[in-house]
PDB file of N, CA and C in Angstrom:
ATOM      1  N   UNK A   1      12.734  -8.676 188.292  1.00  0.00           N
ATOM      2  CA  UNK A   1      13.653  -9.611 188.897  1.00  0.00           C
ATOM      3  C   UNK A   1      12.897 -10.893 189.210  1.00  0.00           C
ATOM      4  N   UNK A   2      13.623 -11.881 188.535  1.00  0.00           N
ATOM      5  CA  UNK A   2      12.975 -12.870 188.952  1.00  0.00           C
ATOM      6  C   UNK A   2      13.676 -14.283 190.403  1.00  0.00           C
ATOM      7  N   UNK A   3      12.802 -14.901 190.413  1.00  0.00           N
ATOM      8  CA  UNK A   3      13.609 -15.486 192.115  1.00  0.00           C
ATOM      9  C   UNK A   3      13.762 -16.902 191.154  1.00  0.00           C
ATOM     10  N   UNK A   4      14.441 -17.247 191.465  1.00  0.00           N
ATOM     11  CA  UNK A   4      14.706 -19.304 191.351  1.00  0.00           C
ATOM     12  C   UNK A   4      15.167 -19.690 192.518  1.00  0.00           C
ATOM     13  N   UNK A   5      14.602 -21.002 192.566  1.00  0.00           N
ATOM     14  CA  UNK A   5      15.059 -21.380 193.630  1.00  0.00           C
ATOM     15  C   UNK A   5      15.971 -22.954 193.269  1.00  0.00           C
ATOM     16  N   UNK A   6      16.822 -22.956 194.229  1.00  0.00           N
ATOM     17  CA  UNK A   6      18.225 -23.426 193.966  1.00  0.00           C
ATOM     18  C   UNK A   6      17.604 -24.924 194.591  1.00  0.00           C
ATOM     19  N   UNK A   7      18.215 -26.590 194.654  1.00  0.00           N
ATOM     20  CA  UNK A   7      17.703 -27.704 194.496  1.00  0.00           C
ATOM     21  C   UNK A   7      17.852 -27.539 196.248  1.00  0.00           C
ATOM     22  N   UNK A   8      18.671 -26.774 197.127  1.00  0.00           N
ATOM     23  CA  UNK A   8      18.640 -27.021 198.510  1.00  0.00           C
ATOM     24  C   UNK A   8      17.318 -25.937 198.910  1.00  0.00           C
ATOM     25  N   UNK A   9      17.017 -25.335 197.935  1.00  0.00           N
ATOM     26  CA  UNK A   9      15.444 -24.452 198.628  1.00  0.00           C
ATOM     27  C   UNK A   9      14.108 -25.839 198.531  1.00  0.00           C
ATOM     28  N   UNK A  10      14.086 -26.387 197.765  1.00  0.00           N
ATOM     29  CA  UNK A  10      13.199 -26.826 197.123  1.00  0.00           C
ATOM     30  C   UNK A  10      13.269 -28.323 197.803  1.00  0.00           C
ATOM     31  N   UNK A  11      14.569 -28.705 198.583  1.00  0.00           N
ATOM     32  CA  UNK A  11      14.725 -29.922 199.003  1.00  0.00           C
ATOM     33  C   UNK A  11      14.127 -29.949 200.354  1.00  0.00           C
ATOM     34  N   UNK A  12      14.215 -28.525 200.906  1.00  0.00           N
ATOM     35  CA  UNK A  12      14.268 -27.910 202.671  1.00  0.00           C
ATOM     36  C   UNK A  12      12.445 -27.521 202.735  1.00  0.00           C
ATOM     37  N   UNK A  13      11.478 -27.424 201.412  1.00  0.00           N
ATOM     38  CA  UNK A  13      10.294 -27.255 200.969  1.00  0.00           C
ATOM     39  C   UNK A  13       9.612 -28.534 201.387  1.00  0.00           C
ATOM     40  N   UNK A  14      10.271 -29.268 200.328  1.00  0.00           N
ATOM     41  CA  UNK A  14       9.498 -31.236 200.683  1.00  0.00           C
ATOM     42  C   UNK A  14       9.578 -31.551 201.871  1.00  0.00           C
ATOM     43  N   UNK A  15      11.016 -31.338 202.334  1.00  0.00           N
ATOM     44  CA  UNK A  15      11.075 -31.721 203.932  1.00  0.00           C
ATOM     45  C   UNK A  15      10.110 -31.275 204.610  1.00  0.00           C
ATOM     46  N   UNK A  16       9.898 -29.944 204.913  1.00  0.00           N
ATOM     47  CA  UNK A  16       8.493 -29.065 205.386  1.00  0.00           C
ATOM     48  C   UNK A  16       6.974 -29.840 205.185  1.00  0.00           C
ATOM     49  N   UNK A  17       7.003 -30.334 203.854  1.00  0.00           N
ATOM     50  CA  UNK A  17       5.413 -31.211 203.381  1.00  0.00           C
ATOM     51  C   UNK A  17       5.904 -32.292 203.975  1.00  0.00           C
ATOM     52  N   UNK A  18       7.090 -32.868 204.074  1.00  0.00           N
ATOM     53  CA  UNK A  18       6.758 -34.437 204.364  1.00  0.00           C
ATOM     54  C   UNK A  18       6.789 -35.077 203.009  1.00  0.00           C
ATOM     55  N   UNK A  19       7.597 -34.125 201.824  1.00  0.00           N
ATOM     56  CA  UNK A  19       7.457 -35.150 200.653  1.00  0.00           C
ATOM     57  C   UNK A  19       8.878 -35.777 200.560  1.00  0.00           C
ATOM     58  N   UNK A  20       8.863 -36.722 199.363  1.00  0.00           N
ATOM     59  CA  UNK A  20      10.235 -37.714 199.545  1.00  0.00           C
ATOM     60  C   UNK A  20      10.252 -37.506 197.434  1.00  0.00           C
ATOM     61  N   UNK A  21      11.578 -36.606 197.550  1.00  0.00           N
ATOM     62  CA  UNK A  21      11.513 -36.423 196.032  1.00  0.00           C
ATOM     63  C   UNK A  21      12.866 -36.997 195.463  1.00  0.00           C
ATOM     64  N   UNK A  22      12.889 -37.235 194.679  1.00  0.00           N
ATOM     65  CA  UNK A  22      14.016 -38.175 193.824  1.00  0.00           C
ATOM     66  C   UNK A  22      14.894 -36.799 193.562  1.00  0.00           C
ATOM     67  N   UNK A  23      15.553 -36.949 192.863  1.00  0.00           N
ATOM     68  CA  UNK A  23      16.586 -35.845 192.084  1.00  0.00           C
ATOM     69  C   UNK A  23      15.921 -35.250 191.198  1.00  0.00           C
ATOM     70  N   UNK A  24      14.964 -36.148 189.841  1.00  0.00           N
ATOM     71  CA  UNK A  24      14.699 -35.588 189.164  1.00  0.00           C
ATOM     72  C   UNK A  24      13.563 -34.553 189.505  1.00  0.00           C
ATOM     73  N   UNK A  25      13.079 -35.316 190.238  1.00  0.00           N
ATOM     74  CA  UNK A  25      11.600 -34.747 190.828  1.00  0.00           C
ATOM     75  C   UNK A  25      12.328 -32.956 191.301  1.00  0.00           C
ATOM     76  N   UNK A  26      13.234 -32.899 192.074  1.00  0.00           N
ATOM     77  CA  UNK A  26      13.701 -31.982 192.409  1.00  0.00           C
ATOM     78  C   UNK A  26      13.927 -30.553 191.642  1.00  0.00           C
ATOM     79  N   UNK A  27      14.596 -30.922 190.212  1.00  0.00           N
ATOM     80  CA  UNK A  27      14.990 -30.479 189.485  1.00  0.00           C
ATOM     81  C   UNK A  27      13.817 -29.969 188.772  1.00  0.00           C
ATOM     82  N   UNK A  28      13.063 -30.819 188.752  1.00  0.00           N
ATOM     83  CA  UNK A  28      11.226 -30.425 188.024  1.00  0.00           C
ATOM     84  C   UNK A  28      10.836 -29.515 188.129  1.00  0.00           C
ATOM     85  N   UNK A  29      10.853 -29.488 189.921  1.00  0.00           N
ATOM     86  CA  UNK A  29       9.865 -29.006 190.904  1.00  0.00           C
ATOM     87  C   UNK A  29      10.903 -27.758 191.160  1.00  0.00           C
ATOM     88  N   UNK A  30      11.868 -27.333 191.115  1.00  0.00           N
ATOM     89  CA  UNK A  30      12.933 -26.620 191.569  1.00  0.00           C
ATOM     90  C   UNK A  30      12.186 -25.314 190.391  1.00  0.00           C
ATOM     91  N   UNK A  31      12.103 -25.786 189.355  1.00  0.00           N
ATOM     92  CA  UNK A  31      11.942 -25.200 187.698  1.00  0.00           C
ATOM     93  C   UNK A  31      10.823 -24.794 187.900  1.00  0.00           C
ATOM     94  N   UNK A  32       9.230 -25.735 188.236  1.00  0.00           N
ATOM     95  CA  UNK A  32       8.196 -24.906 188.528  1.00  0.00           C
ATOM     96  C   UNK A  32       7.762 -24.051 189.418  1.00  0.00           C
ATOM     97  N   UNK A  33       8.402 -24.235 190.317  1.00  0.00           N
ATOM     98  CA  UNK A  33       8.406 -23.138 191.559  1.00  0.00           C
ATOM     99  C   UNK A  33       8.567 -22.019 191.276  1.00  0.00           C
ATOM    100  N   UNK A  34      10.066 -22.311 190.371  1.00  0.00           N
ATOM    101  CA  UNK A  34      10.520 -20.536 189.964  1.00  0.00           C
ATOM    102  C   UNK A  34       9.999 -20.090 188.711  1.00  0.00           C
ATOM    103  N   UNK A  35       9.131 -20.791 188.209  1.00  0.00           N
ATOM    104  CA  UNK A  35       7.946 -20.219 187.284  1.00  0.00           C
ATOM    105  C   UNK A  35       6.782 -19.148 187.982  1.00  0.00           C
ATOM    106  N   UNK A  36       6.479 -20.685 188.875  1.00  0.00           N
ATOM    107  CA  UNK A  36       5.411 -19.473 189.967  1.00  0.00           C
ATOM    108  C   UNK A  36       5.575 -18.528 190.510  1.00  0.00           C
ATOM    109  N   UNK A  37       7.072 -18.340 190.628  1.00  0.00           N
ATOM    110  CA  UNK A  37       7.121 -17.135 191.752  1.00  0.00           C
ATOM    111  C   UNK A  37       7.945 -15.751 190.300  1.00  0.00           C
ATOM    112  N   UNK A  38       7.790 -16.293 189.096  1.00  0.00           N
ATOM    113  CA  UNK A  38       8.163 -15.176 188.452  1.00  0.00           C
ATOM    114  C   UNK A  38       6.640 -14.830 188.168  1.00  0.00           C
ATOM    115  N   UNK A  39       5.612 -15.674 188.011  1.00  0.00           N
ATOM    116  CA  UNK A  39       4.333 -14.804 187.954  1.00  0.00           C
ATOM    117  C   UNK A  39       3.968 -13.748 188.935  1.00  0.00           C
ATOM    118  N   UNK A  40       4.779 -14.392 189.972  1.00  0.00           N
ATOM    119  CA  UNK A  40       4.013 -13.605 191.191  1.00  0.00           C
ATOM    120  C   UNK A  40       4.112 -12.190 191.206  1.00  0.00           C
ATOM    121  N   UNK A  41       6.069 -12.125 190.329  1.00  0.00           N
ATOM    122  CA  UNK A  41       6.741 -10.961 190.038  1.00  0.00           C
ATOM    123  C   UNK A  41       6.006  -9.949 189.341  1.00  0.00           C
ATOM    124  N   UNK A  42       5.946 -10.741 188.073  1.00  0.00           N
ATOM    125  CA  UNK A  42       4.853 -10.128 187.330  1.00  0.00           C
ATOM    126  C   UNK A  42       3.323  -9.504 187.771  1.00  0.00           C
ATOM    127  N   UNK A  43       2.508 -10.239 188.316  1.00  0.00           N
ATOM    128  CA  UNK A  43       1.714  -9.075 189.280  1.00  0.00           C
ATOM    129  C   UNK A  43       1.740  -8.333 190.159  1.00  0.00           C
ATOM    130  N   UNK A  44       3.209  -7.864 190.888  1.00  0.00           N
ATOM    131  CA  UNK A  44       3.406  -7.250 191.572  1.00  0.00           C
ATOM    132  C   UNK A  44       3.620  -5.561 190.687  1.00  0.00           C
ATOM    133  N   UNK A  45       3.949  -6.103 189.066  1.00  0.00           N
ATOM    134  CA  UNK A  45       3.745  -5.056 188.195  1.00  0.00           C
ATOM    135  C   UNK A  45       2.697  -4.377 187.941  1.00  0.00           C
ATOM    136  N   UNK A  46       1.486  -5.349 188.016  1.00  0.00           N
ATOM    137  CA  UNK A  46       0.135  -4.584 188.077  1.00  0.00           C
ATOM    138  C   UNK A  46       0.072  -3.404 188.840  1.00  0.00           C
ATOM    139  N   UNK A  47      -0.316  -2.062 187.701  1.00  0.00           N
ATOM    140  CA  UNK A  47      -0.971  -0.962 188.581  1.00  0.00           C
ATOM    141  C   UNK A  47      -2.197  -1.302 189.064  1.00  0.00           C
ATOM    142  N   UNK A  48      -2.880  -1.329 190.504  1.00  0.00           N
ATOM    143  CA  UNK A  48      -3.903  -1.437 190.744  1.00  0.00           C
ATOM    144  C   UNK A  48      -4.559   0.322 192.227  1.00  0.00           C
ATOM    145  N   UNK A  49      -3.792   0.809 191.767  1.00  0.00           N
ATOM    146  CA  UNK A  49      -4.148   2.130 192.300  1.00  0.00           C
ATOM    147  C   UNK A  49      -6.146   2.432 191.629  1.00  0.00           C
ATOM    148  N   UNK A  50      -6.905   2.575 192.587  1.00  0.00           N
ATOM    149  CA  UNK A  50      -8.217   3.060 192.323  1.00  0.00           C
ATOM    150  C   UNK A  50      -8.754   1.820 192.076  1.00  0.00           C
ATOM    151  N   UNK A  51      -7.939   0.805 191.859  1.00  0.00           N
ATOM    152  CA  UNK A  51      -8.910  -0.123 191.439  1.00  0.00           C
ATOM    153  C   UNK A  51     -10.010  -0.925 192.704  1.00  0.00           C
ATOM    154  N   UNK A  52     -10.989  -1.033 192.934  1.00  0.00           N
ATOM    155  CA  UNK A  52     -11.427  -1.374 194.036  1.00  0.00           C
ATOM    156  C   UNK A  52     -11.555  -3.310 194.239  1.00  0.00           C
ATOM    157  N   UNK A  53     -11.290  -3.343 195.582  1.00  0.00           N
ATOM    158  CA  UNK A  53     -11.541  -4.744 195.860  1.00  0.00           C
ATOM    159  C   UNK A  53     -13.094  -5.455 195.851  1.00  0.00           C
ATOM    160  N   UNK A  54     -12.247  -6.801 195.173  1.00  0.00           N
ATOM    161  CA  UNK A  54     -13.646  -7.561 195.081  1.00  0.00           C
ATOM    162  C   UNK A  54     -13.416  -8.798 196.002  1.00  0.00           C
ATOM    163  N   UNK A  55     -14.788  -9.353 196.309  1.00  0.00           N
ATOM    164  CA  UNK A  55     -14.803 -10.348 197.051  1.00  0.00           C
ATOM    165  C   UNK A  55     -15.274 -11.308 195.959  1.00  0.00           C
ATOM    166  N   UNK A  56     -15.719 -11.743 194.438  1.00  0.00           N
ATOM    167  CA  UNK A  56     -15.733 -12.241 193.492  1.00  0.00           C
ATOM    168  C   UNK A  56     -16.137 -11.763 192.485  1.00  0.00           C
ATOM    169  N   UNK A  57     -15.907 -12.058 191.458  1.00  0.00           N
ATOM    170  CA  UNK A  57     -15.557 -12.054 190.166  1.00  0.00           C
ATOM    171  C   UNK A  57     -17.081 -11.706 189.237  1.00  0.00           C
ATOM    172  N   UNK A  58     -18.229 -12.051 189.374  1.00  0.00           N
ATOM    173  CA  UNK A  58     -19.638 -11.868 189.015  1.00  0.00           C
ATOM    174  C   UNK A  58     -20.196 -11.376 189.925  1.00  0.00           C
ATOM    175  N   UNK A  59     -21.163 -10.437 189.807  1.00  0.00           N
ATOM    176  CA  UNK A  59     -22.114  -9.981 190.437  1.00  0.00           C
ATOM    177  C   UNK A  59     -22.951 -10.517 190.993  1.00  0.00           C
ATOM    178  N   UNK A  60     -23.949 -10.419 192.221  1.00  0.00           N
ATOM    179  CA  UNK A  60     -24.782 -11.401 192.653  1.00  0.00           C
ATOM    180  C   UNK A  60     -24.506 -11.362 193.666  1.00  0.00           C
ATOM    181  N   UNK A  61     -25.550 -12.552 194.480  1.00  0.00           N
ATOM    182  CA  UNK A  61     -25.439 -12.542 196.173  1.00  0.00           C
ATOM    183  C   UNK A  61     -24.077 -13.567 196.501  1.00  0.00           C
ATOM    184  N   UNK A  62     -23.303 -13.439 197.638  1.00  0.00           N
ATOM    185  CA  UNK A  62     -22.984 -14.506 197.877  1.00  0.00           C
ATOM    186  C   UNK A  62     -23.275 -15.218 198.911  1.00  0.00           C
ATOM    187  N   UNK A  63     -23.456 -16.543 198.529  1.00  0.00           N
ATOM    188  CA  UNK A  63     -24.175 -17.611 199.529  1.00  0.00           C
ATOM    189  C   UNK A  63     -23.577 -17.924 200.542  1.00  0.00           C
ATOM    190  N   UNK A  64     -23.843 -17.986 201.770  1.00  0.00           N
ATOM    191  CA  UNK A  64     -23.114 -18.418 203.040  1.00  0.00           C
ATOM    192  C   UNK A  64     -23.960 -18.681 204.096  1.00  0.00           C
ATOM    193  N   UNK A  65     -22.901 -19.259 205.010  1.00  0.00           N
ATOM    194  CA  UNK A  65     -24.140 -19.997 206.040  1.00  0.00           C
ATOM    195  C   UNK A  65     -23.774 -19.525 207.098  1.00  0.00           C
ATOM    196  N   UNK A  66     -24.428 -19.567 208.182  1.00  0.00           N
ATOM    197  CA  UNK A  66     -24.216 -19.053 209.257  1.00  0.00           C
ATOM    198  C   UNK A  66     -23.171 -19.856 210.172  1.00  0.00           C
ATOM    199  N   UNK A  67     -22.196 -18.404 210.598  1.00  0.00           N
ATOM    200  CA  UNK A  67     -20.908 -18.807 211.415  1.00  0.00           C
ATOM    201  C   UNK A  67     -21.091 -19.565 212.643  1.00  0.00           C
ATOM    202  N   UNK A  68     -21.883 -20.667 212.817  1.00  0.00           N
ATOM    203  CA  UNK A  68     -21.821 -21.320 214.238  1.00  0.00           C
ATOM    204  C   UNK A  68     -20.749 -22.688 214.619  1.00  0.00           C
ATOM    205  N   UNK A  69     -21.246 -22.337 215.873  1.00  0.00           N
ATOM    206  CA  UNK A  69     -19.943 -23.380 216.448  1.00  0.00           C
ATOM    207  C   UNK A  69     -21.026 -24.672 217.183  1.00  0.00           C
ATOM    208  N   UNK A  70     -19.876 -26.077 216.665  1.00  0.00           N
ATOM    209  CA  UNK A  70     -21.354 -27.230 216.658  1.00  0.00           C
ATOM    210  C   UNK A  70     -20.010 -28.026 217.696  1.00  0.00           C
ATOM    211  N   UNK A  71     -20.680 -28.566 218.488  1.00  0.00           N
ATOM    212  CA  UNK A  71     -19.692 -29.820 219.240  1.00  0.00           C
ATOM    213  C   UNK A  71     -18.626 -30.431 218.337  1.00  0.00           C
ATOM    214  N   UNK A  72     -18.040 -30.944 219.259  1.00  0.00           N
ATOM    215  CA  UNK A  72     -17.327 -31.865 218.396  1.00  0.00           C
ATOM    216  C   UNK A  72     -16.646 -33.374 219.436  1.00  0.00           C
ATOM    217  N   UNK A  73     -17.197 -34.378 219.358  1.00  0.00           N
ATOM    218  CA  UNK A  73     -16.976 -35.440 220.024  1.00  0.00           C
ATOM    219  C   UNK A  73     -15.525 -36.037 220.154  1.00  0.00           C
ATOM    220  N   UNK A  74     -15.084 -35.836 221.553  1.00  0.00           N
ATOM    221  CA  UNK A  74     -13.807 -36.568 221.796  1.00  0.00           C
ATOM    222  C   UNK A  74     -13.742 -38.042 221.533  1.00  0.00           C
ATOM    223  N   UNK A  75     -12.471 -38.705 221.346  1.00  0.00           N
ATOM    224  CA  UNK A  75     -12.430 -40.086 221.703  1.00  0.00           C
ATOM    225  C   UNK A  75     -12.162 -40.013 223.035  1.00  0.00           C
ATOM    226  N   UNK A  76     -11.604 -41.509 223.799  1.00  0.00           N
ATOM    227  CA  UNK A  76     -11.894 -42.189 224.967  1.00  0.00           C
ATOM    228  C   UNK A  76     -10.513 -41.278 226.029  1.00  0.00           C
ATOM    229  N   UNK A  77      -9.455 -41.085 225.106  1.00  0.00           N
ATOM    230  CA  UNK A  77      -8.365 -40.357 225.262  1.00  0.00           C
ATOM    231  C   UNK A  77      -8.360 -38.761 225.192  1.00  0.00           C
ATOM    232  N   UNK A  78      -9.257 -38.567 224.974  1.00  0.00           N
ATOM    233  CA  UNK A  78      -9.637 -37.375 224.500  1.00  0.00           C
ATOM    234  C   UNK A  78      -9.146 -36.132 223.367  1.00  0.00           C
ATOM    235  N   UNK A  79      -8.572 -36.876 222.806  1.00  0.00           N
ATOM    236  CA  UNK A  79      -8.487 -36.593 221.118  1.00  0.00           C
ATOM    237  C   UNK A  79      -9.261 -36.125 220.658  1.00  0.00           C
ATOM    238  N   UNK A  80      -9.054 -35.014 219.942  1.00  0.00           N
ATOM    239  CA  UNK A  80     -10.282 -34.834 218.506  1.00  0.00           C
ATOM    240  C   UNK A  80      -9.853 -35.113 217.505  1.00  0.00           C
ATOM    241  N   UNK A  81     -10.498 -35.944 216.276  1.00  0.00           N
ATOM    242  CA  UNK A  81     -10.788 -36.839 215.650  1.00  0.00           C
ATOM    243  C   UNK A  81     -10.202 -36.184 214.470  1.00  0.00           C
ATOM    244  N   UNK A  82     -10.010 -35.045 214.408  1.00  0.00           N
ATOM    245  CA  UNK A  82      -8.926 -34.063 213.373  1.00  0.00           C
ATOM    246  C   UNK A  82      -7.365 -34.363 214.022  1.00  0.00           C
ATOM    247  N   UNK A  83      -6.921 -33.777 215.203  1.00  0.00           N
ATOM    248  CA  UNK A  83      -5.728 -33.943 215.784  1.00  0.00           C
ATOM    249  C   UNK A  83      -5.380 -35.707 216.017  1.00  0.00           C
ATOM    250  N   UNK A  84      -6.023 -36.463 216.158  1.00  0.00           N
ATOM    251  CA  UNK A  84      -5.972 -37.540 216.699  1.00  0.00           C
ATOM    252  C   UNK A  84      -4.398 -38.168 216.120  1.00  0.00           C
ATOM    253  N   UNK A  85      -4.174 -38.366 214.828  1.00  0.00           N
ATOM    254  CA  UNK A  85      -2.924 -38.828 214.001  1.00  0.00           C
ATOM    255  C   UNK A  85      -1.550 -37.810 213.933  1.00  0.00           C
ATOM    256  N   UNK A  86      -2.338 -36.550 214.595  1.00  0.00           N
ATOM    257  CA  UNK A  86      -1.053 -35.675 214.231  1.00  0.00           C
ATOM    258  C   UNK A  86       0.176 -36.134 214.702  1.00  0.00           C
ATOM    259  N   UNK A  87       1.324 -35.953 214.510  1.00  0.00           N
ATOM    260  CA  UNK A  87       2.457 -36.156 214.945  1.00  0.00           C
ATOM    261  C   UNK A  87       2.822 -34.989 215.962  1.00  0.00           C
ATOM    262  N   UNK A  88       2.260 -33.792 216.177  1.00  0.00           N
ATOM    263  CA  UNK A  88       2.210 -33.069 217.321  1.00  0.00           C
ATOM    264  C   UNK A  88       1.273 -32.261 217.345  1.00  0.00           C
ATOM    265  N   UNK A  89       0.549 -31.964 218.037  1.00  0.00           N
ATOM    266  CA  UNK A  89      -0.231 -31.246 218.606  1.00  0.00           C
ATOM    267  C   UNK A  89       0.096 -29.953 220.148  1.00  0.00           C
ATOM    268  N   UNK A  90      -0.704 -28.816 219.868  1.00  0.00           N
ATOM    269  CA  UNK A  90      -0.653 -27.994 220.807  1.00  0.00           C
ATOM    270  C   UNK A  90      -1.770 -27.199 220.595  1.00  0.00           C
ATOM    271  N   UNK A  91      -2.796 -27.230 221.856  1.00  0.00           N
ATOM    272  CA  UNK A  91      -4.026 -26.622 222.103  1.00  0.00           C
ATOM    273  C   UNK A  91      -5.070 -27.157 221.329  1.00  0.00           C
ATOM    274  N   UNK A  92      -5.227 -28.524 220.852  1.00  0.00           N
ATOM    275  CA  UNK A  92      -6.464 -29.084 219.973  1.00  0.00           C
ATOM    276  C   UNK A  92      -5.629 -28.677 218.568  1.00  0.00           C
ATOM    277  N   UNK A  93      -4.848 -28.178 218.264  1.00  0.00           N
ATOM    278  CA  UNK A  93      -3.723 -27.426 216.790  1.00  0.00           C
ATOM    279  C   UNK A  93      -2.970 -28.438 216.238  1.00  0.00           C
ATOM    280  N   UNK A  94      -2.813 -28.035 215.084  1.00  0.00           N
ATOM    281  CA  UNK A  94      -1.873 -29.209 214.553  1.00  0.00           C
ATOM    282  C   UNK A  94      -0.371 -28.031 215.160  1.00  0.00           C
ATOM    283  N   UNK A  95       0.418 -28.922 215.603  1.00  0.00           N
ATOM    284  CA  UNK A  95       1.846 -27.912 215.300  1.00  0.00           C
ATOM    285  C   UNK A  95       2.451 -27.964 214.649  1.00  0.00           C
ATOM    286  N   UNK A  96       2.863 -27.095 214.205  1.00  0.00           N
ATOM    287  CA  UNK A  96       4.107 -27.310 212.642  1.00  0.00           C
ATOM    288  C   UNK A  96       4.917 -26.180 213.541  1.00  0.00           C
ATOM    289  N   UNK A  97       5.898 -26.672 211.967  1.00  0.00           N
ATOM    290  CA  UNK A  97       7.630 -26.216 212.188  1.00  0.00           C
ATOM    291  C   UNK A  97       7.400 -24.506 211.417  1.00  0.00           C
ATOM    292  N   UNK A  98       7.904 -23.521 211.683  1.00  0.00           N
ATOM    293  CA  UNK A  98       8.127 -22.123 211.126  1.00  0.00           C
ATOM    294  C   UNK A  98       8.431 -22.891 209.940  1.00  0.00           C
ATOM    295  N   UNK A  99       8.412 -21.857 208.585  1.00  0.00           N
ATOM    296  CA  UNK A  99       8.799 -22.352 207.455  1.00  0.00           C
ATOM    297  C   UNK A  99       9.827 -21.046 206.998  1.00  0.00           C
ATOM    298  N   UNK A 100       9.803 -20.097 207.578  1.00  0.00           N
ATOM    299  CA  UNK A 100      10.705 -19.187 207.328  1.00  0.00           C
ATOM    300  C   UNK A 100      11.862 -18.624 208.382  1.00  0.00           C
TER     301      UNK A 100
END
């Protein structure tokens, strides 16, 4: 079964990003969406019983750095310099709207 999504899913999507799409754009984007989400279908077909999880794809070490926590300088208002432009904020967070 595959999902499509109809030009008011895909219109109520942009709204969510903050994008500003024409009609056609809509219709595009309406079409690739429900491409993506028939792939998605499609691996949900994958048997993966026994198969074990990987954390990547080649063998080898993987590189990482150590999890520390470093300051981070307010402005005069006391903003942080990530949140500073948001259009809302809650707890140093960007806030967003539920999407579902």
């Amino acid at each position: 079964m595959s999902a499509t999504l109809n030009s008011d899913v895909t219109r109520k999507i942009a709204t969510l990003a903050r994008l500003k799409l024409t009609d056609e754009e809509v219709v595009r984007y309406s079409s690739q969406m429900s491409q993506v989400l028939g792939y998605i279908e499609q691996l949900k077909e994958v048997q993966v019983t026994g198969v074990e999880p990987m954390v990547q794809a080649l063998p080898g070490c993987t590189h990482t750095r150590p999890d520390e926590a470093h300051p981070v300088e307010r402005d005069a208002e006391g903003h942080l310099p990530t949140t500073k432009h948001a259009p809302s904020v809650l707890h140093d967070s960007f806030k967003v709207h539920g999407i579902l």
